[in-house]
PDB file of N, CA and C in Angstrom:
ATOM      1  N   UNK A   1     101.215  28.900  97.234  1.00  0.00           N
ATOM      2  CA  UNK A   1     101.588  30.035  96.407  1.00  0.00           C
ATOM      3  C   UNK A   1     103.005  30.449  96.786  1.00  0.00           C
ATOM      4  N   UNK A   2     103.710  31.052  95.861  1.00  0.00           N
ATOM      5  CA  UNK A   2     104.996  31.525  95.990  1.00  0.00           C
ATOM      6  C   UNK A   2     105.290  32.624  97.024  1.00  0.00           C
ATOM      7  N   UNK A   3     106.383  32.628  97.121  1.00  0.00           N
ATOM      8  CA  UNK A   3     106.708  33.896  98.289  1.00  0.00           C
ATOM      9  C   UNK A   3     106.453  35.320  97.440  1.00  0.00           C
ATOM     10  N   UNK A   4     106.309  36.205  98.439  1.00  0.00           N
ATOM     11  CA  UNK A   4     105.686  37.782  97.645  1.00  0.00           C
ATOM     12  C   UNK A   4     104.943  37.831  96.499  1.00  0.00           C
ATOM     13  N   UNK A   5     103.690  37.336  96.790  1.00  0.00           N
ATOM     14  CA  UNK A   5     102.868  37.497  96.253  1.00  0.00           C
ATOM     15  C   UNK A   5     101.230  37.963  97.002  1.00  0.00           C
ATOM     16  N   UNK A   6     100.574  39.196  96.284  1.00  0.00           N
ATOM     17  CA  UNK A   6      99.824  39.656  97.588  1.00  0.00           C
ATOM     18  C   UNK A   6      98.420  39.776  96.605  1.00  0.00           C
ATOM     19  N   UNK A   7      97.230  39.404  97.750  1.00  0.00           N
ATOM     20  CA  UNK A   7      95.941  39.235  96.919  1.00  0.00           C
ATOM     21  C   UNK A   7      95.244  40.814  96.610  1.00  0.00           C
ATOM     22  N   UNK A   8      95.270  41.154  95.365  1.00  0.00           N
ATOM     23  CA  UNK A   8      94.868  42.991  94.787  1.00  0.00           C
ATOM     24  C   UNK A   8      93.179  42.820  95.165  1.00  0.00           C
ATOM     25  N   UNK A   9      92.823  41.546  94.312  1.00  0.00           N
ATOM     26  CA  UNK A   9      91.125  41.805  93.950  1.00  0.00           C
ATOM     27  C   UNK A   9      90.277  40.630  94.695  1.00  0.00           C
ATOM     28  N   UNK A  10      89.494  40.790  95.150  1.00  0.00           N
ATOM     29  CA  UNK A  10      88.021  39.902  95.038  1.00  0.00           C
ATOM     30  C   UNK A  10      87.263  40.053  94.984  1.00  0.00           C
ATOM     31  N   UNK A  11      86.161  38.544  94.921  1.00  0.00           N
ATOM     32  CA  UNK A  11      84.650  38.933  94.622  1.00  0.00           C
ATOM     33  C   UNK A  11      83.837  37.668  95.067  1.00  0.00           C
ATOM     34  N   UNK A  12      82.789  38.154  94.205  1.00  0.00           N
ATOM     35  CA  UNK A  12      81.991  36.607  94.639  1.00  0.00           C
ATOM     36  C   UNK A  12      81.028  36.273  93.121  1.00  0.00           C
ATOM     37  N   UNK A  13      81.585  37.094  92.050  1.00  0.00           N
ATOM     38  CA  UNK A  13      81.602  36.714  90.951  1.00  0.00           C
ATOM     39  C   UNK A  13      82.645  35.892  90.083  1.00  0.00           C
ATOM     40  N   UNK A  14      83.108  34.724  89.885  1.00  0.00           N
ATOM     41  CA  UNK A  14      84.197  33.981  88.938  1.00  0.00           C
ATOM     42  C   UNK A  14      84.441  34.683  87.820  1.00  0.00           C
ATOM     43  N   UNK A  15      83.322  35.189  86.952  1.00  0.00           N
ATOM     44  CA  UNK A  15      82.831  35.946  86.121  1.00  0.00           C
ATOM     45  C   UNK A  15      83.916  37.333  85.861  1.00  0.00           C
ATOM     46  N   UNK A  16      83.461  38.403  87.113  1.00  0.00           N
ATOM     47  CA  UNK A  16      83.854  39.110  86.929  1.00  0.00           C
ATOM     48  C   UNK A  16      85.559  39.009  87.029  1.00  0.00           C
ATOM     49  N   UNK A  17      85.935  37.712  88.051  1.00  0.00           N
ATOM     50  CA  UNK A  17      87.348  37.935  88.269  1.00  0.00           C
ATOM     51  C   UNK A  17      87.979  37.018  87.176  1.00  0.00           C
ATOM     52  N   UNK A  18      87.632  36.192  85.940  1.00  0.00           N
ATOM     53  CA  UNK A  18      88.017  35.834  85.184  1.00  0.00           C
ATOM     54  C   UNK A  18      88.665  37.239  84.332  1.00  0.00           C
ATOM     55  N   UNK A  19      87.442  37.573  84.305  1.00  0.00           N
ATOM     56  CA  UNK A  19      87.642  39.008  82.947  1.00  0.00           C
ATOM     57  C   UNK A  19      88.737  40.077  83.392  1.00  0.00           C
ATOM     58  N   UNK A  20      88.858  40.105  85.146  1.00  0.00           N
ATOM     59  CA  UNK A  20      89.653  41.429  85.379  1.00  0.00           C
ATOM     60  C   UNK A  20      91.152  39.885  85.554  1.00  0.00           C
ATOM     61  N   UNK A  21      91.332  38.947  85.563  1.00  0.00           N
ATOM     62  CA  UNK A  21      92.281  38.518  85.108  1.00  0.00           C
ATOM     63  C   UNK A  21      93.679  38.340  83.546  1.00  0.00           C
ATOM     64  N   UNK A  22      91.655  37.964  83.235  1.00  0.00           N
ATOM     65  CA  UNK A  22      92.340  38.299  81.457  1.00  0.00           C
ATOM     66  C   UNK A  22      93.095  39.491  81.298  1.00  0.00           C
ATOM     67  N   UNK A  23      92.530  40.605  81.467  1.00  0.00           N
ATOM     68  CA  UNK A  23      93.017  42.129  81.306  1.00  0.00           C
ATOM     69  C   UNK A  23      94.523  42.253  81.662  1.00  0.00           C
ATOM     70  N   UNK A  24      94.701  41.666  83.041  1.00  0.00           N
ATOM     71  CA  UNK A  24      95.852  42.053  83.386  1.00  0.00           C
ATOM     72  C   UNK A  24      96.873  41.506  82.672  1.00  0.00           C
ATOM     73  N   UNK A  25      96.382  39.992  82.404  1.00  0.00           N
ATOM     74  CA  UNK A  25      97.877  39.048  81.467  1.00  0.00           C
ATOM     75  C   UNK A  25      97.779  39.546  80.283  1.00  0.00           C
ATOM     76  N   UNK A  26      96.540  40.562  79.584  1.00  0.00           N
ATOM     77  CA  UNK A  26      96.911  41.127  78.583  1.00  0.00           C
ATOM     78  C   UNK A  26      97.515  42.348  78.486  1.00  0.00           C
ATOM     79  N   UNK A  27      97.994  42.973  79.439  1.00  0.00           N
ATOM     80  CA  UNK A  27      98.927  43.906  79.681  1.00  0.00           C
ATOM     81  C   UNK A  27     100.206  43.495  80.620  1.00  0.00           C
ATOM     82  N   UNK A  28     100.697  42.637  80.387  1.00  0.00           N
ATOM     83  CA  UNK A  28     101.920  42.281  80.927  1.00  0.00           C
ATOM     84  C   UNK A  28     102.194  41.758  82.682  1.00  0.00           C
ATOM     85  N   UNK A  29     100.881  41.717  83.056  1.00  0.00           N
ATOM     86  CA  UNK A  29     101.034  41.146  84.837  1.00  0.00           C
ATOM     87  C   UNK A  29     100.421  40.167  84.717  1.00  0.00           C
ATOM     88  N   UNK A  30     102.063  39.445  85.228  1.00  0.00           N
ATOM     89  CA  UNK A  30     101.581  38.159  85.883  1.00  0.00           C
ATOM     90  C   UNK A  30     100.213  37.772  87.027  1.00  0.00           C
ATOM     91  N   UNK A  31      99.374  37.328  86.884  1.00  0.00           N
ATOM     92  CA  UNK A  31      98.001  37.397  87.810  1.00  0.00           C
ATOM     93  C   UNK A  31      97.628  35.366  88.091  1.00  0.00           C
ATOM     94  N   UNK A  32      97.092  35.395  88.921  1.00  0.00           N
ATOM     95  CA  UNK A  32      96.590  33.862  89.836  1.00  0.00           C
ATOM     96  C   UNK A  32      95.304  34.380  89.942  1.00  0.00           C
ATOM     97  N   UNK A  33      94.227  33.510  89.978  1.00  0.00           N
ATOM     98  CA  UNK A  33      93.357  33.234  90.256  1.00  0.00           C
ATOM     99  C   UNK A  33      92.602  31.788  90.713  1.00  0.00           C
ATOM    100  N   UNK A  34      92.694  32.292  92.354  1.00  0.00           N
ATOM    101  CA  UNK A  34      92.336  31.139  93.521  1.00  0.00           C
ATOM    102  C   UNK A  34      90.766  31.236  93.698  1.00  0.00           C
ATOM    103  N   UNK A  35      90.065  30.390  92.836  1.00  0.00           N
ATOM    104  CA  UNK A  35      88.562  30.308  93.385  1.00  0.00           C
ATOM    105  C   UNK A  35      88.555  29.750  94.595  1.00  0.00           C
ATOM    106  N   UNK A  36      87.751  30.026  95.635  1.00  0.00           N
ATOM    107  CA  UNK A  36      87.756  29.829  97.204  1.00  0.00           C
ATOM    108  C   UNK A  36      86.785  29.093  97.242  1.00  0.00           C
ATOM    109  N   UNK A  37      85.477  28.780  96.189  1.00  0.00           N
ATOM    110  CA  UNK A  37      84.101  28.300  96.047  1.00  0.00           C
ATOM    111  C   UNK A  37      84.697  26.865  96.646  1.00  0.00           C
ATOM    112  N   UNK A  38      83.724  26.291  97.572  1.00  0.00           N
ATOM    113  CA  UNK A  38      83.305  24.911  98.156  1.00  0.00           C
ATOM    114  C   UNK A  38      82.932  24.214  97.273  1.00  0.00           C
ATOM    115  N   UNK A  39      83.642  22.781  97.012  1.00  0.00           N
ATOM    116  CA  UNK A  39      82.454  22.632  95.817  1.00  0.00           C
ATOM    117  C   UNK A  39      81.556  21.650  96.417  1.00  0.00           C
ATOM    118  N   UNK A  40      81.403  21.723  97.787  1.00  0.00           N
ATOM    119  CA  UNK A  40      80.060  20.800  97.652  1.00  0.00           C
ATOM    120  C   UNK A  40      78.893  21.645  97.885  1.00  0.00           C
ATOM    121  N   UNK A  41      79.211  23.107  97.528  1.00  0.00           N
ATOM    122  CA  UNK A  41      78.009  24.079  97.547  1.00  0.00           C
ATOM    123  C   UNK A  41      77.766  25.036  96.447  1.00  0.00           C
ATOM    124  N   UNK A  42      78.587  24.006  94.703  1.00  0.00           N
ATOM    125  CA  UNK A  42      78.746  24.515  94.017  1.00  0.00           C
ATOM    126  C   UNK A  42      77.372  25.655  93.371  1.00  0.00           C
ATOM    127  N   UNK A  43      76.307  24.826  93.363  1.00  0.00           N
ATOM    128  CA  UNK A  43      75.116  25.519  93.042  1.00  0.00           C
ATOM    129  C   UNK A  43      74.569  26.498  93.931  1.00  0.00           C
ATOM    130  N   UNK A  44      74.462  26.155  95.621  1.00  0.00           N
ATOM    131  CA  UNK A  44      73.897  27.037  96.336  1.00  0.00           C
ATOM    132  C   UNK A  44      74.295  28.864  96.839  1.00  0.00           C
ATOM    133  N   UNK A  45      75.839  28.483  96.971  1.00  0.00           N
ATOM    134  CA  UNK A  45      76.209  29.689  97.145  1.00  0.00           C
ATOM    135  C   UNK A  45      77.256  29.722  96.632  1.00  0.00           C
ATOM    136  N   UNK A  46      77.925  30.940  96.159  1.00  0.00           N
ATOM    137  CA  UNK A  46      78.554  31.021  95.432  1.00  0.00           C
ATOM    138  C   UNK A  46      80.086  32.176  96.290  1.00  0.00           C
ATOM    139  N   UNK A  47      81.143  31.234  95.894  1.00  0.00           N
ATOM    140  CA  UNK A  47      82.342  31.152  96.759  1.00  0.00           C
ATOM    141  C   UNK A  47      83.087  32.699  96.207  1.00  0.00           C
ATOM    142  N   UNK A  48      84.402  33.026  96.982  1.00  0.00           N
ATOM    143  CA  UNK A  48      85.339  34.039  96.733  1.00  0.00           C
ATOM    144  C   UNK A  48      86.142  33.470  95.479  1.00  0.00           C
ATOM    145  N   UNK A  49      86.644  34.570  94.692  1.00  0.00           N
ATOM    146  CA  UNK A  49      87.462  34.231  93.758  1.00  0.00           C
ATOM    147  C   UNK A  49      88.193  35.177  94.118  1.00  0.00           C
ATOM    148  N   UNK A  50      89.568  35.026  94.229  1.00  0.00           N
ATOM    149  CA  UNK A  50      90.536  35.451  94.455  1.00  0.00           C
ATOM    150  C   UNK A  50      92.238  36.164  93.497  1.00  0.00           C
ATOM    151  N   UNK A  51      92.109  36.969  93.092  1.00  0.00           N
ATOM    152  CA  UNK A  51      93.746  37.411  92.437  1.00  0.00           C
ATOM    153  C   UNK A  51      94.526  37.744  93.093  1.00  0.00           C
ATOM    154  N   UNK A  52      96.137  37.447  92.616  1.00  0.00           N
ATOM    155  CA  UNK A  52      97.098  37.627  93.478  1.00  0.00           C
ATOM    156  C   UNK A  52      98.014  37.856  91.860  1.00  0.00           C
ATOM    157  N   UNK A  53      99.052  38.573  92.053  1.00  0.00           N
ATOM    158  CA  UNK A  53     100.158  39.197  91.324  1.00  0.00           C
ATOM    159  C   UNK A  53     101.048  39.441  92.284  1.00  0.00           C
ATOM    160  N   UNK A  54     102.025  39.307  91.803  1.00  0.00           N
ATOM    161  CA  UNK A  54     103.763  39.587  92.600  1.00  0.00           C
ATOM    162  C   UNK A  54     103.982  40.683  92.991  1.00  0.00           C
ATOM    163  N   UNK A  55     104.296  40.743  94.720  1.00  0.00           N
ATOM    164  CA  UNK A  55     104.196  42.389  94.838  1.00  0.00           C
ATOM    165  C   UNK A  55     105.087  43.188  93.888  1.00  0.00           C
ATOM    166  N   UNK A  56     105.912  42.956  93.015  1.00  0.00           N
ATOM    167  CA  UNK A  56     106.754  44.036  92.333  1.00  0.00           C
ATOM    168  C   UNK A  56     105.831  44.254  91.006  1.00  0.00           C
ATOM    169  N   UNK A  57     104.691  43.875  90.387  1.00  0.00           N
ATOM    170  CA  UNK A  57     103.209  44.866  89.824  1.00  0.00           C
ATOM    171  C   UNK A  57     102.559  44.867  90.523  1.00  0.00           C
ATOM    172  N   UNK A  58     102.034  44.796  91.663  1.00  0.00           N
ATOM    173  CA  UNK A  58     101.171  45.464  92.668  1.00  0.00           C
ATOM    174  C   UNK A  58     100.854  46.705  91.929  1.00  0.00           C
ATOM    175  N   UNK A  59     101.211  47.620  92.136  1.00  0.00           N
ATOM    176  CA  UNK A  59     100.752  49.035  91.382  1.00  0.00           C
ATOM    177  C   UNK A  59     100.146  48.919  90.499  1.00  0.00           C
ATOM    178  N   UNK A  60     100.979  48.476  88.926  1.00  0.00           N
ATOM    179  CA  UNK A  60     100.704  48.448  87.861  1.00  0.00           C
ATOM    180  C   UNK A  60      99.240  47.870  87.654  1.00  0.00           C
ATOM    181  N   UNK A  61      98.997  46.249  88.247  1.00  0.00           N
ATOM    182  CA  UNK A  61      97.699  45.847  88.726  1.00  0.00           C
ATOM    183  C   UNK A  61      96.715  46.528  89.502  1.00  0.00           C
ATOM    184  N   UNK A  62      97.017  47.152  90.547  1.00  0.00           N
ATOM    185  CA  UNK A  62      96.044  48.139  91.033  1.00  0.00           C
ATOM    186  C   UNK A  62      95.840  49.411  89.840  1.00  0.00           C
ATOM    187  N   UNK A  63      96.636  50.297  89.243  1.00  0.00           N
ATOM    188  CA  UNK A  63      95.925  50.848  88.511  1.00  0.00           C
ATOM    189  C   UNK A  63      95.200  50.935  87.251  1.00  0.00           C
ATOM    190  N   UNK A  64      95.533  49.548  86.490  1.00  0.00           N
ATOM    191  CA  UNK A  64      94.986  48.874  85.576  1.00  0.00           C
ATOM    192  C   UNK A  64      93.362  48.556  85.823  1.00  0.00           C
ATOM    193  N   UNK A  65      93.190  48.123  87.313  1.00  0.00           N
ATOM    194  CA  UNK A  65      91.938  47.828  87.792  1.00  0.00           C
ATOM    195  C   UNK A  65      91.344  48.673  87.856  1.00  0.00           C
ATOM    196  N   UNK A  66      91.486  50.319  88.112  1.00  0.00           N
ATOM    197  CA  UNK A  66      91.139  51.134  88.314  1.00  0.00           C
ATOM    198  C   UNK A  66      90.690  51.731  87.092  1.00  0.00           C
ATOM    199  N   UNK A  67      91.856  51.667  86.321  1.00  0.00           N
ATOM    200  CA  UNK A  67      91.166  52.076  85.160  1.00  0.00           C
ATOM    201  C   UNK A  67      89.916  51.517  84.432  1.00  0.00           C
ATOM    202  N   UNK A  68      90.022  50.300  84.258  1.00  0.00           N
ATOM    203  CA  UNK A  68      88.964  49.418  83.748  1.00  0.00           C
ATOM    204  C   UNK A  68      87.253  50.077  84.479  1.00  0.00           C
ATOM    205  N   UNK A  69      87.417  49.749  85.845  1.00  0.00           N
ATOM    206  CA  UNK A  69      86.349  50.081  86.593  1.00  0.00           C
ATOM    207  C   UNK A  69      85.801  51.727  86.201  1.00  0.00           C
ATOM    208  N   UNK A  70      86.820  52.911  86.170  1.00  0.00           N
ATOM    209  CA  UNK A  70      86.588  54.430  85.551  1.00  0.00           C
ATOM    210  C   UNK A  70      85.959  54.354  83.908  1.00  0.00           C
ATOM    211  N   UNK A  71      86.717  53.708  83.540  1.00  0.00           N
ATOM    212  CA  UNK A  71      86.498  53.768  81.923  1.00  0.00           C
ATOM    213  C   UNK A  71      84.770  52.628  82.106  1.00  0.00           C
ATOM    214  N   UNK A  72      83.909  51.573  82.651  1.00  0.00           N
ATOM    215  CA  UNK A  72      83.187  51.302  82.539  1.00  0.00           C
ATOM    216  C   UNK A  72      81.962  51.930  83.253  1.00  0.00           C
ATOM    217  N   UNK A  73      82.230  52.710  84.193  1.00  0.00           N
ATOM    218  CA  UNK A  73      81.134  53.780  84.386  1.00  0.00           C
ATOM    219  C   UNK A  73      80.933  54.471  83.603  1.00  0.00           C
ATOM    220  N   UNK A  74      81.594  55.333  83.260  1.00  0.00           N
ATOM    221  CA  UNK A  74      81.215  56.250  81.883  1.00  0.00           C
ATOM    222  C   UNK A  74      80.300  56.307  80.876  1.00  0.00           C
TER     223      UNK A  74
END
């Protein structure tokens, strides 16, 4: 990975970090997503998925996430 670039989100859903990926490149941040999953344990357990954005949207990505997560409790 490139220089200054810092990991905002994870999980241990692909799922969920696909979707909070999409979001972000649909509002203008650049976003990576590093699945960490083993794959010779593709079925049994299920690996980290990882986002990373350039620290200069750091913010913008953190409060985008935030929002998403506020606005789906509701």
């Amino acid at each position: 990975m490139e220089k200054d670039w810092i990991k905002i989100f994870d999980t241990n859903s692909p799922f969920e970090a696909e979707l909070i990926k999409g979001m972000l490149l649909e509002n203008g941040v650049n976003a990576v997503l590093l699945n960490r999953q083993d794959s010779s344990y593709l079925q049994a357990l299920p690996g980290r998925a990882e986002i990373y954005v350039h620290v200069s949207q750091e913010a913008q990505a953190l409060e985008l996430i935030n929002e998403g997560r506020s606005t789906t409790k509701q």
